[in-house]
N, C-alpha and C. Protein backbone atom coordinates (compact mmCIF):
# COMPACT_ATOMS: atom_id res chain seq x y z
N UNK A 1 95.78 70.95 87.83
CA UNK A 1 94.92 71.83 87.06
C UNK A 1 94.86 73.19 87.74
N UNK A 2 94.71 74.05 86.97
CA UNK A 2 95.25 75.80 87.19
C UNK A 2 93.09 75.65 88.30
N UNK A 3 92.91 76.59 89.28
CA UNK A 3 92.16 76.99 89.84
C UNK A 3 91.18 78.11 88.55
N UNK A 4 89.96 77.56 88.84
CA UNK A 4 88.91 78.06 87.82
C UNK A 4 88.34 79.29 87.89
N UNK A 5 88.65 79.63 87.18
CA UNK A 5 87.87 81.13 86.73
C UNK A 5 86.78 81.33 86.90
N UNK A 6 86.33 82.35 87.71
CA UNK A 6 84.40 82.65 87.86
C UNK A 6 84.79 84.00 87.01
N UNK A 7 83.52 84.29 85.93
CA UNK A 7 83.02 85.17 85.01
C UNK A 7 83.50 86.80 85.57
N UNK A 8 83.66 86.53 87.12
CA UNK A 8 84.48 88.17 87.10
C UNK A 8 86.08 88.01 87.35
N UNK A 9 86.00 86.91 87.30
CA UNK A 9 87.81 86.53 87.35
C UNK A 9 88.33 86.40 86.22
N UNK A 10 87.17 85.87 84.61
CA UNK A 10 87.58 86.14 83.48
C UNK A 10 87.80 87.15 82.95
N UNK A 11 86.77 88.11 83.34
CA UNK A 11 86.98 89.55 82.67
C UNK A 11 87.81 90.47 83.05
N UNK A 12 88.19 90.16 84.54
CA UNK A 12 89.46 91.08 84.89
C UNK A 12 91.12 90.84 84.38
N UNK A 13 90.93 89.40 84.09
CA UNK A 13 91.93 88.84 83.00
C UNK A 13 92.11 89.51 81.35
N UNK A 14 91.04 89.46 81.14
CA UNK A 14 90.40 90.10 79.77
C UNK A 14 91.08 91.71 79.58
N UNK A 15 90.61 92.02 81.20
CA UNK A 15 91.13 93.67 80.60
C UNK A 15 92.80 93.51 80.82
N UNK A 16 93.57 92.84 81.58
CA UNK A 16 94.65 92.49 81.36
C UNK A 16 95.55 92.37 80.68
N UNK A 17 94.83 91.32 79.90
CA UNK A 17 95.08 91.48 78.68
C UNK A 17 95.11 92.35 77.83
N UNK A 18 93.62 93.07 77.22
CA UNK A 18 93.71 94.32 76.75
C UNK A 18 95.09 95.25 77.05
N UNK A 19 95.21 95.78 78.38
CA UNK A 19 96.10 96.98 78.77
C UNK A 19 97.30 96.65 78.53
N UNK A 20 97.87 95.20 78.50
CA UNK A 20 98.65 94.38 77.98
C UNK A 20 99.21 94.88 76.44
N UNK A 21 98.43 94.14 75.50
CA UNK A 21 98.53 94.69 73.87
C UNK A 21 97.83 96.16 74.29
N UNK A 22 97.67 96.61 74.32
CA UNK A 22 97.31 98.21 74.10
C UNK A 22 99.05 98.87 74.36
N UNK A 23 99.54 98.71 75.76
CA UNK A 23 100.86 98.77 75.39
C UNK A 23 102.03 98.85 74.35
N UNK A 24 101.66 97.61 73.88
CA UNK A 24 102.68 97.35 72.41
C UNK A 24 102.40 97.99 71.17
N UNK A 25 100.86 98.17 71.24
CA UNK A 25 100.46 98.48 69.66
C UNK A 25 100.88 99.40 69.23
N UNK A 26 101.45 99.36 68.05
CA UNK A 26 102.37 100.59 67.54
C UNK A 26 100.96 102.03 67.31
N UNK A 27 101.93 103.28 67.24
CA UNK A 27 100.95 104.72 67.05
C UNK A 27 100.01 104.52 65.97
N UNK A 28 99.03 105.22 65.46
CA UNK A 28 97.75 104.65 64.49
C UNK A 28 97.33 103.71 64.19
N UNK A 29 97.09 102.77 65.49
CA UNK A 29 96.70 101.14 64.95
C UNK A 29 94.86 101.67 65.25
N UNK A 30 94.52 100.94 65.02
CA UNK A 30 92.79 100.94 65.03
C UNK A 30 91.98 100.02 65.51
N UNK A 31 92.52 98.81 65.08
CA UNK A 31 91.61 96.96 65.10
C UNK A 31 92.67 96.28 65.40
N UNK A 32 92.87 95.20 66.20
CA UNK A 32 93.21 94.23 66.40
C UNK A 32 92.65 92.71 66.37
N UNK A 33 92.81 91.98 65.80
CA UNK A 33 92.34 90.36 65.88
C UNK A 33 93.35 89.69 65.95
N UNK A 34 93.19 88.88 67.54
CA UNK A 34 94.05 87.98 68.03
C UNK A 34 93.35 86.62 67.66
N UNK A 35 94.23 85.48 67.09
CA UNK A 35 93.56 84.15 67.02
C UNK A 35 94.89 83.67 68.04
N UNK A 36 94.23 82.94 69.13
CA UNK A 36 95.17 81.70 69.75
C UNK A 36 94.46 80.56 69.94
N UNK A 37 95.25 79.99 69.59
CA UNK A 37 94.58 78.10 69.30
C UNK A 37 95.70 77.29 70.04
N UNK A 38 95.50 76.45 70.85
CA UNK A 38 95.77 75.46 71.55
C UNK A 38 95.42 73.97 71.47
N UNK A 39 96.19 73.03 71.47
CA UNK A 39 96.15 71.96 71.92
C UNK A 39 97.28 70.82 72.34
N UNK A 40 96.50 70.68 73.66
CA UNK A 40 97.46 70.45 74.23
C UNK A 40 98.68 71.48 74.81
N UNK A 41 100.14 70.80 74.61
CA UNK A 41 100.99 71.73 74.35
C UNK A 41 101.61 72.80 73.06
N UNK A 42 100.62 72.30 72.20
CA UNK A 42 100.56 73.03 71.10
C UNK A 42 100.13 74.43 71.19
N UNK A 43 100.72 75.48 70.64
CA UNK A 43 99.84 76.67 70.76
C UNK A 43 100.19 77.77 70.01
N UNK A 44 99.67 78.65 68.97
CA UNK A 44 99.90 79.45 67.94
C UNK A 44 99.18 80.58 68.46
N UNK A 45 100.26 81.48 68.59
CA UNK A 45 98.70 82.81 68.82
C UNK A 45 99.71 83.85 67.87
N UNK A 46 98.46 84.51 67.53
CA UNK A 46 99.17 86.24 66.36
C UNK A 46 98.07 86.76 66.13
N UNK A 47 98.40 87.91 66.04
CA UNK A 47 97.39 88.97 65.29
C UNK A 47 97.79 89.36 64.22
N UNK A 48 96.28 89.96 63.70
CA UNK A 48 96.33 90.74 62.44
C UNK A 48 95.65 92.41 62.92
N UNK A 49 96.57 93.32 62.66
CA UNK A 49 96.56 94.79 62.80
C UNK A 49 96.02 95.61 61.50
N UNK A 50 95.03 96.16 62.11
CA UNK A 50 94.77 97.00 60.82
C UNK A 50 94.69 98.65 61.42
N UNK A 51 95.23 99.34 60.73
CA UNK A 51 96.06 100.84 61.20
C UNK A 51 94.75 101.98 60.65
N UNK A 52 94.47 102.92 61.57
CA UNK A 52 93.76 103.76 60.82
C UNK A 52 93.72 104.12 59.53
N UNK A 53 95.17 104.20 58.59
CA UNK A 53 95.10 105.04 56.84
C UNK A 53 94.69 103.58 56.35
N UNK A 54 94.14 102.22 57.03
CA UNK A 54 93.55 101.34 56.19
C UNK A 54 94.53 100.05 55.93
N UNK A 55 96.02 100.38 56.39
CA UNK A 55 97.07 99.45 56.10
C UNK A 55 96.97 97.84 57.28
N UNK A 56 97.07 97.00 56.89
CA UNK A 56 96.94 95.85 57.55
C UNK A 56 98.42 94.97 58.04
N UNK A 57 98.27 94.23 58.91
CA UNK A 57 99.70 93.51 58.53
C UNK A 57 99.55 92.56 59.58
N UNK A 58 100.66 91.57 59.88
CA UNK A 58 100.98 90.24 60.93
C UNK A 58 101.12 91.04 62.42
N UNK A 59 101.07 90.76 63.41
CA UNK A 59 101.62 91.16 64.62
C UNK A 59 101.70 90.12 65.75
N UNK A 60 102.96 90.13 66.25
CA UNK A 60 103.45 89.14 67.47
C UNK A 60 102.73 89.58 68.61
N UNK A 61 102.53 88.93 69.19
CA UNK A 61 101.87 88.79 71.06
C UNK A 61 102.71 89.00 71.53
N UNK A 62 103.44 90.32 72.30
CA UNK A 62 104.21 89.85 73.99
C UNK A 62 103.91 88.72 74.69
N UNK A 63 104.98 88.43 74.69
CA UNK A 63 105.19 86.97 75.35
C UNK A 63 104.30 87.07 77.07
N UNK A 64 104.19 88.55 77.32
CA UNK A 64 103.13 88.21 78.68
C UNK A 64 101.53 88.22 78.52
N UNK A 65 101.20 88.87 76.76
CA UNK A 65 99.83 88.41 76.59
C UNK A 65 100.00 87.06 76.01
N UNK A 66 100.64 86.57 75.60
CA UNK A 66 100.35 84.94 75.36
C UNK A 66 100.20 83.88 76.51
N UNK A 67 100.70 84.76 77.69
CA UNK A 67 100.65 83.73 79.06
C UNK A 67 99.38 84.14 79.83
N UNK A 68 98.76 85.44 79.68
CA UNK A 68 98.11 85.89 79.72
C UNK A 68 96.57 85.07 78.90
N UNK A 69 96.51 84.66 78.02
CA UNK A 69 95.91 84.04 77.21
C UNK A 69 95.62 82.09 78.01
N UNK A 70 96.91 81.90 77.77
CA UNK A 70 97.04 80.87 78.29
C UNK A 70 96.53 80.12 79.68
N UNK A 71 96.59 81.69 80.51
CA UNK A 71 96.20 81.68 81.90
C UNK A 71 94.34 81.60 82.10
N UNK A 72 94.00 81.91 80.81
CA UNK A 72 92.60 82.11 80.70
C UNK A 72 92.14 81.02 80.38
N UNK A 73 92.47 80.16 79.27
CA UNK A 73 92.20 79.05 79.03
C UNK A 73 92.40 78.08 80.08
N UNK A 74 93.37 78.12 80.76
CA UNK A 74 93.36 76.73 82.01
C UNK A 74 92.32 77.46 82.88
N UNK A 75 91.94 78.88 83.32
CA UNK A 75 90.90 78.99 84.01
C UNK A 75 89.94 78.52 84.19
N UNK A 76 89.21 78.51 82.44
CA UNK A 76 88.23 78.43 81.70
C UNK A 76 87.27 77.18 81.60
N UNK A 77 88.93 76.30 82.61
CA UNK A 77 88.59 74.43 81.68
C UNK A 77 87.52 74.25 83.36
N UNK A 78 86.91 73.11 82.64
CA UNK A 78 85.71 72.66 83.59
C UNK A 78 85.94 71.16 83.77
N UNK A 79 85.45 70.48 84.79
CA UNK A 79 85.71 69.08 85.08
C UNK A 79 84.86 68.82 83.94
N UNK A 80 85.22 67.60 83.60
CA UNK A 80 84.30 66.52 82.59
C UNK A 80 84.34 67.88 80.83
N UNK A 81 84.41 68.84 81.14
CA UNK A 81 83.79 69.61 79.25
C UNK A 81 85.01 69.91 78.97
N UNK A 82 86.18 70.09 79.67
CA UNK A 82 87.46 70.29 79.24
C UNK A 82 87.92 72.24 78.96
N UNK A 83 88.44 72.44 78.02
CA UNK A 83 88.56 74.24 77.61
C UNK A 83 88.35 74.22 76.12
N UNK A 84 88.01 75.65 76.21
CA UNK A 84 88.30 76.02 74.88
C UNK A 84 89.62 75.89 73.87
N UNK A 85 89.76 75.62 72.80
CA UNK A 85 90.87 75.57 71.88
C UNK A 85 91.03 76.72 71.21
N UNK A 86 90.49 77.41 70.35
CA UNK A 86 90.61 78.34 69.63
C UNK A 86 89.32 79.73 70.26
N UNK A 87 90.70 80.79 70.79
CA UNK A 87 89.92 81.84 70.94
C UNK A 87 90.36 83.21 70.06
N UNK A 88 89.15 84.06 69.70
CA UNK A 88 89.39 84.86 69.41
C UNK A 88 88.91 86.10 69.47
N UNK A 89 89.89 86.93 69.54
CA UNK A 89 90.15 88.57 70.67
C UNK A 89 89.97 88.93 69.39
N UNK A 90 89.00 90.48 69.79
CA UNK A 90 88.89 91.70 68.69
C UNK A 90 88.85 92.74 69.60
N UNK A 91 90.20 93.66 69.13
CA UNK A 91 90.40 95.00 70.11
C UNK A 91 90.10 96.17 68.83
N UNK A 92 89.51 97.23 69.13
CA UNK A 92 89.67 98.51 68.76
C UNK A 92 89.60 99.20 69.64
N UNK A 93 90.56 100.43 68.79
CA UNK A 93 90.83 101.64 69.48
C UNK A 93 89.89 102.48 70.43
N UNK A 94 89.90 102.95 71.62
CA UNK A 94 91.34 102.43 72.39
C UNK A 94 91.41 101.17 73.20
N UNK A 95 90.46 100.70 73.74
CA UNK A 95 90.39 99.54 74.43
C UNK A 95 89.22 98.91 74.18
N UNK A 96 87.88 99.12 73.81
CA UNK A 96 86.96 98.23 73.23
C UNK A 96 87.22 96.36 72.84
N UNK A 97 87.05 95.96 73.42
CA UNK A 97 87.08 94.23 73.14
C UNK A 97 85.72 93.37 72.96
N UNK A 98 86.21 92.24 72.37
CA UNK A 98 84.85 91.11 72.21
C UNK A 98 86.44 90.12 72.30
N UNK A 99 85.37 88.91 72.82
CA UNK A 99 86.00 87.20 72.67
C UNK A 99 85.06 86.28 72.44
N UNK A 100 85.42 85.55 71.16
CA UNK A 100 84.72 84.26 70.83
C UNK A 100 85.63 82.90 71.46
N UNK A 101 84.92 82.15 72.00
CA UNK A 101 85.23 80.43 72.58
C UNK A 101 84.87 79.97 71.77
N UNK A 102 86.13 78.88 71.04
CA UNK A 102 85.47 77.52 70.57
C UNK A 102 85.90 76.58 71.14
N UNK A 103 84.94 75.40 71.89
CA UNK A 103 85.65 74.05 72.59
C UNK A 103 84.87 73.11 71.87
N UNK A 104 84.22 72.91 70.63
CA UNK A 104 84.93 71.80 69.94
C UNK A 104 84.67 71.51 68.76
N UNK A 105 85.60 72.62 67.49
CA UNK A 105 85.90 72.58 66.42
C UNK A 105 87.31 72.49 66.37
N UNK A 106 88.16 71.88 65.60
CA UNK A 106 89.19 71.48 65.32
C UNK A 106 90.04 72.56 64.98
N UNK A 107 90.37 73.71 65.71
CA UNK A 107 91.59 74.48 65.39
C UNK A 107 92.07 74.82 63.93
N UNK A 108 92.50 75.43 62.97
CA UNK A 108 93.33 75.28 61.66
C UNK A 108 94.79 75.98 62.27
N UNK A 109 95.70 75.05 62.37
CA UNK A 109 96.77 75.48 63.01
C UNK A 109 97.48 75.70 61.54
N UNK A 110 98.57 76.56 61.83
CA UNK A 110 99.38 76.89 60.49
C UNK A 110 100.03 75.68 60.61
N UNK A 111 101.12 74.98 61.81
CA UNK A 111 101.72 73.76 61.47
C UNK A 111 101.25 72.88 62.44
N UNK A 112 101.15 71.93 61.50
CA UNK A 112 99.93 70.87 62.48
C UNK A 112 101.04 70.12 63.37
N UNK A 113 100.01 70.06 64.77
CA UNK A 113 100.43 69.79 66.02
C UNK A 113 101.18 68.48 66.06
N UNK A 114 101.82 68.35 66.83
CA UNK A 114 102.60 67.04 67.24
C UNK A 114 101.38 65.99 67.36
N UNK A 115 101.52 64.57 67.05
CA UNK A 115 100.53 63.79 67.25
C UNK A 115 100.09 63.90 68.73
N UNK A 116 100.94 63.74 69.90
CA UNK A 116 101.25 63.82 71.29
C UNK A 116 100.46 64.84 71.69
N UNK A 117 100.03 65.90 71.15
CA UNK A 117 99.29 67.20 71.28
C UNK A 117 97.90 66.57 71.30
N UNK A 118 96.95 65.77 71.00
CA UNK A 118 96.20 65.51 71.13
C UNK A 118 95.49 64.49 71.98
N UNK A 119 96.09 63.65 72.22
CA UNK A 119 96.34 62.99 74.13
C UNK A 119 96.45 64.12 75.26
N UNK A 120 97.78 64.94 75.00
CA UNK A 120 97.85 66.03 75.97
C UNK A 120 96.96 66.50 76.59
N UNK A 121 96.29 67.21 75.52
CA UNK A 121 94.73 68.05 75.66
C UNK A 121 94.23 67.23 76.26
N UNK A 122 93.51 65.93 76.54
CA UNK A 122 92.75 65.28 77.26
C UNK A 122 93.52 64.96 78.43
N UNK A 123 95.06 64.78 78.70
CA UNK A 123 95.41 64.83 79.49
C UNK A 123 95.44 66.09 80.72
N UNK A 124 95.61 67.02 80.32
CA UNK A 124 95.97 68.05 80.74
C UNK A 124 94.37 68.83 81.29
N UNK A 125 93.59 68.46 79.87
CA UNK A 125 92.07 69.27 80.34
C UNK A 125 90.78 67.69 80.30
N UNK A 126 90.92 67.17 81.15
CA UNK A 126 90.25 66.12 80.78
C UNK A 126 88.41 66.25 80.05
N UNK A 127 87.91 65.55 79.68
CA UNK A 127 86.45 65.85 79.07
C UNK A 127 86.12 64.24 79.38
N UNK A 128 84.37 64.66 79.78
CA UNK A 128 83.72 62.92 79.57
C UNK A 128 83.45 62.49 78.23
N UNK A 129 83.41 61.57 78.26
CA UNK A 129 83.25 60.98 76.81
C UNK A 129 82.43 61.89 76.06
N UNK A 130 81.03 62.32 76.59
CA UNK A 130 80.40 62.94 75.55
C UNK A 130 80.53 64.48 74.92
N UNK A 131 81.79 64.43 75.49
CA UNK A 131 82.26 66.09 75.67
C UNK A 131 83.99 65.95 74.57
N UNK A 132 84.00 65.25 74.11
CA UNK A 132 84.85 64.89 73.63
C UNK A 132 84.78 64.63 72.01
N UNK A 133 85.24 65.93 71.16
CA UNK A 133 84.46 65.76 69.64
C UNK A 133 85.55 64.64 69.06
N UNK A 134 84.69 64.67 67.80
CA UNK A 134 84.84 63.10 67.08
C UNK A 134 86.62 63.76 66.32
N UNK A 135 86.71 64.43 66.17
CA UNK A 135 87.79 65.03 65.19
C UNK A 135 89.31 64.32 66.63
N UNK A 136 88.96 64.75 67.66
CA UNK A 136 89.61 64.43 69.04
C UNK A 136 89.89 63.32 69.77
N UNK A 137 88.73 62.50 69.53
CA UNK A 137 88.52 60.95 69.99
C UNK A 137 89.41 60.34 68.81
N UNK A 138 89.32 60.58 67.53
CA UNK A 138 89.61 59.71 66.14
C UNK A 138 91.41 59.88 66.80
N UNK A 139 92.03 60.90 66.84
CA UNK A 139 93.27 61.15 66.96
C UNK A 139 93.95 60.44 68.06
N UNK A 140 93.18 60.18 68.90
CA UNK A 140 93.89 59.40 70.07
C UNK A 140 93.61 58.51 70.24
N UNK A 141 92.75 57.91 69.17
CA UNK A 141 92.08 55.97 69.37
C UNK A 141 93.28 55.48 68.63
N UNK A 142 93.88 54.34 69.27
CA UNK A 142 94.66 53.86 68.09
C UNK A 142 93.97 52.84 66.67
């Protein structure tokens, strides 16, 4: 298990991140919303860009903010409560951020995860039983 993140070890990650995508974002972008969702070895992350004249569209993660991301979540995980699954980043111009944690609503992945992806996650981030939602337990009981 990755060594845990204390609250100023998250946020210096955070701006990392930020200076990270701030990099890439093409000239007149404005807003950014990153969704990355995890489980297990499962993991989908993208944004949606919306450009100052109002135009919107899909946008890829550099592959070093997705590790970047990634690196936050194994921080994040706690003995016995496990990590968050689905986080989501809101950047505006020029660097302004917020992040929402969710650790335990069920992700909406565009293509649903390998069955194996849901053992993983408990493998990988363990949780005590009572830390462990029902959507999560159902998937790995046989």
């Amino acid at each position: 298990m990755t060594e845990p993140l204390n609250p100023v070890q998250q946020d210096e990650l955070l701006q990392r991140i930020t200076g990270r995508l701030v990099l890439d974002l093409p000239a007149g972008w404005s807003h950014l919303q990153v969704d990355y969702k995890a489980l297990g070895d499962h993991v989908e992350a993208g944004g949606l860009l919306r450009m100052a004249n109002g135009g919107m569209f899909g946008w890829d993660l550099p592959d070093e903010a997705r590790d970047l991301f990634a690196r936050l979540r194994a921080g994040m995980a706690r003995p016995e409560r496990g990590t968050w699954l689905h986080a989501t980043y809101w950047l505006d111009y020029p660097d302004n951020y917020a992040i929402e944690y969710n650790r335990q609503d069920e992700p909406r992945f565009r293509t649903p995860p390998p069955p194996r992806a849901h053992a993983r996650e408990l493998e990988v981030f363990p949780r005590a039983d009572e830390h462990v939602p029902d959507w999560l337990r159902a998937a790995v009981t046989p």
